[in-house]
Protein backbone atom coordinates (compact mmCIF):
# COMPACT_ATOMS: atom_id res chain seq x y z
CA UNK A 1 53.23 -75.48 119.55
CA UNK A 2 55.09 -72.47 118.63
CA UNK A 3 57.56 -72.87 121.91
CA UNK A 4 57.85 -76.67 121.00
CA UNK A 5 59.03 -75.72 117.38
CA UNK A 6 61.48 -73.43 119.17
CA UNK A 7 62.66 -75.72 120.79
CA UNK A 8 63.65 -77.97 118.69
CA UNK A 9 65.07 -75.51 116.24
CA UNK A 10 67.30 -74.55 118.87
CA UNK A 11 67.86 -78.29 119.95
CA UNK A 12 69.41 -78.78 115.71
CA UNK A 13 71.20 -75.92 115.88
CA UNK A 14 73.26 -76.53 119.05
CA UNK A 15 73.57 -79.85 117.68
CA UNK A 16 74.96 -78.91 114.27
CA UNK A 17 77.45 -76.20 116.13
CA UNK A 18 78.71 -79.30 118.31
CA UNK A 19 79.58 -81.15 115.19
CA UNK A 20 80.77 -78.89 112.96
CA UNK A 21 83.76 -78.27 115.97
CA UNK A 22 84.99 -81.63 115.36
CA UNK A 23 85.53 -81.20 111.87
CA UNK A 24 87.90 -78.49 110.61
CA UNK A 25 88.51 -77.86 107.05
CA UNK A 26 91.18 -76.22 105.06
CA UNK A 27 91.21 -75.01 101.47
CA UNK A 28 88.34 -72.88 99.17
CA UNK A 29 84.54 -74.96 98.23
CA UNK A 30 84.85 -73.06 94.37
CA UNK A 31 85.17 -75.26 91.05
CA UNK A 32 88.79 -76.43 90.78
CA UNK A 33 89.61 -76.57 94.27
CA UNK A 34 91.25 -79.29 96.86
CA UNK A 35 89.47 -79.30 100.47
CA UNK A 36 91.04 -80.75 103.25
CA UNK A 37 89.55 -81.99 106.31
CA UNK A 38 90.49 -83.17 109.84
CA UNK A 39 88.56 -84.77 113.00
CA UNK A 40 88.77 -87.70 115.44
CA UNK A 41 86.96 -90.64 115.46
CA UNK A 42 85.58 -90.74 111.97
CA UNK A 43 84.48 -93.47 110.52
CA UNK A 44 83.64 -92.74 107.14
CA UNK A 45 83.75 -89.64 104.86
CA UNK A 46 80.98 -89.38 101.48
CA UNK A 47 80.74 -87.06 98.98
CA UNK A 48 77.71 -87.10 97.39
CA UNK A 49 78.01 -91.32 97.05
CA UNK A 50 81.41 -90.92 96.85
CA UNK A 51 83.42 -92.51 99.53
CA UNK A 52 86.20 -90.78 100.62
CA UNK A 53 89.29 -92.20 101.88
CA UNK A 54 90.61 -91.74 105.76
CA UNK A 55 93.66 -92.04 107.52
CA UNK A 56 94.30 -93.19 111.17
CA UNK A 57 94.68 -89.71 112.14
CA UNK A 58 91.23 -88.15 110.75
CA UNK A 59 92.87 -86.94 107.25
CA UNK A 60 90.94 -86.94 104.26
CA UNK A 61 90.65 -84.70 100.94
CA UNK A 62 88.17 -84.36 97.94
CA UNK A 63 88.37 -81.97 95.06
CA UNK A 64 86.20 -80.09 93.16
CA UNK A 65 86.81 -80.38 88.79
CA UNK A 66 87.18 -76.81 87.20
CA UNK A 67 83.89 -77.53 85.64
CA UNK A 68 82.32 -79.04 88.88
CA UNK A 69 79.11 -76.63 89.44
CA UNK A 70 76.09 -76.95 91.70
CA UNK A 71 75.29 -78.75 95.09
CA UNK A 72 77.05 -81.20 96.60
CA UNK A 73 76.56 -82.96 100.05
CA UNK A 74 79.32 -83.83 102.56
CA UNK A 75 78.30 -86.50 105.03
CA UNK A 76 80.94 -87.48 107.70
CA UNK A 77 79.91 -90.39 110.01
CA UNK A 78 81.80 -90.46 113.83
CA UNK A 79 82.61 -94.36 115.28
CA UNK A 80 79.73 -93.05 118.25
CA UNK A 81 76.78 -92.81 115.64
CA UNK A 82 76.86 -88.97 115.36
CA UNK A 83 76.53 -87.62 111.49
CA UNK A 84 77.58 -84.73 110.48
CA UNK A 85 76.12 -83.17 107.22
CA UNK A 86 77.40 -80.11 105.22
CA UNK A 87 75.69 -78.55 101.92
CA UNK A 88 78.15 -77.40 99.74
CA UNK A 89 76.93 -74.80 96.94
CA UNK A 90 79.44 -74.03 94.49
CA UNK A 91 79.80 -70.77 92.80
CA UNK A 92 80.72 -69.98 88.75
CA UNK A 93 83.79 -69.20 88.29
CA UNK A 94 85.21 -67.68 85.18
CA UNK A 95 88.54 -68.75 83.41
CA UNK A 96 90.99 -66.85 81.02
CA UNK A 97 91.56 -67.30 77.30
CA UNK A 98 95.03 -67.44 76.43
CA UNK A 99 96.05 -67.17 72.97
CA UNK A 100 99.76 -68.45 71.57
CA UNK A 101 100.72 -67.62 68.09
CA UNK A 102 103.60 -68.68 66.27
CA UNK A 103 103.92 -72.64 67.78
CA UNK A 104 105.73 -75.37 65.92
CA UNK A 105 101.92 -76.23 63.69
CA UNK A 106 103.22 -80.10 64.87
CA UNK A 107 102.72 -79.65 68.08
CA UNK A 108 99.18 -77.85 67.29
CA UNK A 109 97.59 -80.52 65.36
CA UNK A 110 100.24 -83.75 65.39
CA UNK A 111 101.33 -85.05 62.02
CA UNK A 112 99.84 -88.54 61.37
CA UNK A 113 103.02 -89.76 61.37
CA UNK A 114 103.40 -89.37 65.20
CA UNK A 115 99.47 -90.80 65.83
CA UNK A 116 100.97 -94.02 66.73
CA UNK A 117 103.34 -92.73 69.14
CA UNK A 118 100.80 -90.72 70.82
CA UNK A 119 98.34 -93.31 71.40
CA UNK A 120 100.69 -95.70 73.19
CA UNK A 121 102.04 -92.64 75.28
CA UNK A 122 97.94 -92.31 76.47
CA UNK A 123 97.85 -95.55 76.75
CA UNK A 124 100.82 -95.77 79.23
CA UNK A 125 99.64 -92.70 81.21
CA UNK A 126 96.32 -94.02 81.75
CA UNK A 127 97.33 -97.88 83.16
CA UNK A 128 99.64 -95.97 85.61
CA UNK A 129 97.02 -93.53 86.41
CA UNK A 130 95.42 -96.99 87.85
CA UNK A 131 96.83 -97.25 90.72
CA UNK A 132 96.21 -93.65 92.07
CA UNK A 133 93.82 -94.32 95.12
CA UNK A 134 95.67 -97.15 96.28
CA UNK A 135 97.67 -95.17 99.19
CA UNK A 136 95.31 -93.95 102.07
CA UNK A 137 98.30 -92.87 103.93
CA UNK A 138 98.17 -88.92 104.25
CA UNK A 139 101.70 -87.91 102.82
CA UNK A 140 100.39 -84.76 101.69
CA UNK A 141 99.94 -83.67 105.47
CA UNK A 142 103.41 -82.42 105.37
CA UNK A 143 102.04 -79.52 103.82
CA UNK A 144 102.96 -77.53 100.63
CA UNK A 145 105.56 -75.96 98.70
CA UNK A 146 106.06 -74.57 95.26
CA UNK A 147 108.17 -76.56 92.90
CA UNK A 148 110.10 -74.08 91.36
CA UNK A 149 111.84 -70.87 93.07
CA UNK A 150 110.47 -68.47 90.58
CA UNK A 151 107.95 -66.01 90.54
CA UNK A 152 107.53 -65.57 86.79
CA UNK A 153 104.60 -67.69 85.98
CA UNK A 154 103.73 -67.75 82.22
CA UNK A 155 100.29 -69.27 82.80
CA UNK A 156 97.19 -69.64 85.02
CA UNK A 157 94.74 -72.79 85.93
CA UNK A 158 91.75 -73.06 83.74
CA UNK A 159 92.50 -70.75 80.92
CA UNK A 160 91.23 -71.77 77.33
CA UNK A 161 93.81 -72.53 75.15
CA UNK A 162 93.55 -71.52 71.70
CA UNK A 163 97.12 -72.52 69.82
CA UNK A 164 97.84 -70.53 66.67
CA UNK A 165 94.36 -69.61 66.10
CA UNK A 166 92.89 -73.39 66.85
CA UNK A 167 90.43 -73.78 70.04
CA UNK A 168 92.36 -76.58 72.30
CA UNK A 169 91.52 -77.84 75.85
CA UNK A 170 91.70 -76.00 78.97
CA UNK A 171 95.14 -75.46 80.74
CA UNK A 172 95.39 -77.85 83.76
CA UNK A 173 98.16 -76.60 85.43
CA UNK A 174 100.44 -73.19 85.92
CA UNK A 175 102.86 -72.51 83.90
CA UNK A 176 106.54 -71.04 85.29
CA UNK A 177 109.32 -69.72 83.12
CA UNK A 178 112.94 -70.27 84.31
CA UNK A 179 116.10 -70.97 82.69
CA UNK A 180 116.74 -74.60 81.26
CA UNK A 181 118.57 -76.61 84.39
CA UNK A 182 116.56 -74.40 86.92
CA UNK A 183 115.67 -77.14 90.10
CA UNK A 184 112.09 -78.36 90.45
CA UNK A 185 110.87 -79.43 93.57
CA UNK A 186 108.61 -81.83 95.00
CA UNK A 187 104.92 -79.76 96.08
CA UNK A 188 104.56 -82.75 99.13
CA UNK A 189 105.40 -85.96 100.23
CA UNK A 190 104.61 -88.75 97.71
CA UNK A 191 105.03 -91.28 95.71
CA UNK A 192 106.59 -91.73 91.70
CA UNK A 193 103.91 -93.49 90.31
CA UNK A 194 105.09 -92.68 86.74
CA UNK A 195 108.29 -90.95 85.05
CA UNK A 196 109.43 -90.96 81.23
CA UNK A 197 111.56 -89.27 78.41
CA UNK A 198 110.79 -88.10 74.86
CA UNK A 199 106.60 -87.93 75.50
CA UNK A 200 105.36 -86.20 72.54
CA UNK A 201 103.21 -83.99 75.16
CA UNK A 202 104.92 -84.34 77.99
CA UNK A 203 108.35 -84.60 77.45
CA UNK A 204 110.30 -85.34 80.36
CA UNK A 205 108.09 -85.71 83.13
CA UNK A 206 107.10 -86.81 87.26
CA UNK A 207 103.49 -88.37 88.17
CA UNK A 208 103.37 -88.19 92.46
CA UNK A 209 100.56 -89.87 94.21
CA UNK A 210 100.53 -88.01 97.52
CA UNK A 211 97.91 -90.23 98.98
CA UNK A 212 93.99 -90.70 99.18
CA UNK A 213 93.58 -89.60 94.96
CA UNK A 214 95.51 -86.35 95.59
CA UNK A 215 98.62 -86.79 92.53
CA UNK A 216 100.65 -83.87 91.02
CA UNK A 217 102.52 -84.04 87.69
CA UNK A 218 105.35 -82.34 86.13
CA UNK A 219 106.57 -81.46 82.93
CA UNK A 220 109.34 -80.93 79.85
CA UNK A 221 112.17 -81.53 82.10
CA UNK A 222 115.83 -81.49 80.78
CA UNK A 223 116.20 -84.21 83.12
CA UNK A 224 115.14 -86.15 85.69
CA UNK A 225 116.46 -87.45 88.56
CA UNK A 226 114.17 -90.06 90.47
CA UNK A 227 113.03 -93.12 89.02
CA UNK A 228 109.34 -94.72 89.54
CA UNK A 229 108.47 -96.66 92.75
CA UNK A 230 110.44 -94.07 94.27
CA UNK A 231 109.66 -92.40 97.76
CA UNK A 232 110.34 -88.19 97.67
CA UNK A 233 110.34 -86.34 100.27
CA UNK A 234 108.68 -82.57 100.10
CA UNK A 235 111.31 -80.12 98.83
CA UNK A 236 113.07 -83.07 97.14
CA UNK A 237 114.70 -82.01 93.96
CA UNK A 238 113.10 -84.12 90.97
CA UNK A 239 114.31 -83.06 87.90
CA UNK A 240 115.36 -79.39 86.12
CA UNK A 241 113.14 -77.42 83.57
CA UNK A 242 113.65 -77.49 80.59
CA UNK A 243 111.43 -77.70 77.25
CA UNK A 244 110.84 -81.13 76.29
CA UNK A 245 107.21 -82.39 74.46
CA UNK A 246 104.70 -79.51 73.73
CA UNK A 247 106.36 -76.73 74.88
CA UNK A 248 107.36 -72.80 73.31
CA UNK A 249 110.31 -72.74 75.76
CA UNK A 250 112.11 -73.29 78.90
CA UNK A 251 108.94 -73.55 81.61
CA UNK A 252 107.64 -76.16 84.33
CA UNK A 253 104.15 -77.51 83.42
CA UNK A 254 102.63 -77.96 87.17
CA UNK A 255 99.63 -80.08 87.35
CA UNK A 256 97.77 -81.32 90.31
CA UNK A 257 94.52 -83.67 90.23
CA UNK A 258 92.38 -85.43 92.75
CA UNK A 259 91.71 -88.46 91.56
CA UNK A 260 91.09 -87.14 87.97
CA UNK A 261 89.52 -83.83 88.63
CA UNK A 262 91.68 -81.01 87.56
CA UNK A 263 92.61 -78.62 90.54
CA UNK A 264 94.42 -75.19 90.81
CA UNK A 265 97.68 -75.43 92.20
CA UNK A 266 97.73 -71.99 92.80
CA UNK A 267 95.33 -72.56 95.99
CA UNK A 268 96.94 -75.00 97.19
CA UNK A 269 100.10 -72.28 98.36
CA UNK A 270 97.21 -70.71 100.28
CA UNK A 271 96.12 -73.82 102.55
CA UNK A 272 98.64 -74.04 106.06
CA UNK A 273 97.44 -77.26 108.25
């Protein structure tokens, strides 16, 4: 019996090893991250019972929320039958606070006055947010780039935001100081599913939709130079900084979601296909 249970341990793991060579993965399994994975012949992709969008070539992503914690279970099905499972265990990971004093107290708590504004500004955000999961075409598999040429970054992913003394939500994007005008970039191939002026948050901004949930958003532009609908190609100059909607001065406000779970950018820099 014991020889038989042997055997068959050794039969699962040789198995397992087989698999797990016809999947390769690229990116970090912590809260607020973007993993990206690559094989032939798949047929589908679930997270958890979350489906998972494929390409023709054996691209797919899935992202883990900055507040995402626990076990989750990746199951990746081949067209020959073969399954391929992977436990993912995530571990805690611990966020700054960052404190700003001496903002415009309007752009802390919004005068009533600009409620109305606000809500239809949501409203418009969320309709176009819609249609993110539409495109299974991989156009982040170009890879990526930072927007801005600038290494003065003003704020980190994650950090609790507490505006002239008042708790606020978390920061969902880095932050990069630069003079107004300085270029911004696009991070990958994509899509403009949504651009606008004068947002009370916002400002001036870019929404891409790279493909298969992965978007990226950018924002308080001095101005803007592609229009929606438009195709941009990685390293395509969108707009210049500048310090438009809720914003202390001249900076880039670089967000990236899958789907809408709020990612670092910062990792992204780290991942080469």
């Amino acid at each position: 019996m014991t020889r038989y249970l042997l055997l068959i341990y050794l039969i699962i793991g040789f198995i397992t090893k087989t698999y797990s060579q016809d999947v390769k993965f690229f990116g970090d399994f912590v809260p607020g991250s973007l993993v990206f994975g690559k094989a032939e012949n798949v047929k589908d992709v679930w997270l958890d019972k979350e489906k998972i969008q494929v390409d023709g070539s054996g691209n797919f992503v899935f992202g883990f929320d900055r507040d995402d914690k626990g076990s989750f279970l990746l199951k990746i099905k081949f067209a020959n039958g073969r399954v391929y499972l992977k436990k993912i265990n995530l571990p805690e990971r611990n966020y700054q606070i960052q404190r700003i004093e001496r903002m415009n107290p309007d752009k802390v708590v919004p005068p009533s006055k600009d409620n109305e504004k606000i809500v239809k500004e949501r409203e418009i955000i969320r309709n176009a947010r819609k249609s993110i999961g539409k495109i299974d075409t991989a156009y982040y598999s170009s890879g990526f780039i930072k927007p801005v040429k600038t290494n003065r970054q003003t704020s980190v992913f994650g950090s609790q935001r507490i505006l002239n003394g008042i708790p606020k939500n978390a920061h969902n994007g880095l932050d990069y100081g630069a003079p107004t005008g300085t270029p911004v970039y696009a991070m990958a191939d994509g899509i403009v599913f949504l651009s606008g002026t004068d947002f009370f948050y916002n400002g001036t901004f870019v929404y891409l939709d790279h493909g298969q949930g992965l978007n990226s958003f950018y924002l308080h532009f001095s101005k803007l130079d592609v229009k929606d609908g438009e195709f941009v190609k990685k390293g395509q100059k969108i707009g210049e900084i500048g310090t438009s909607g809720r914003s202390t001065g001249p900076h880039l406000h670089w967000g990236v979601q899958w789907f809408n779970k709020r990612v670092d950018p910062a990792l992204l820099l780290k991942i080469n296909f």
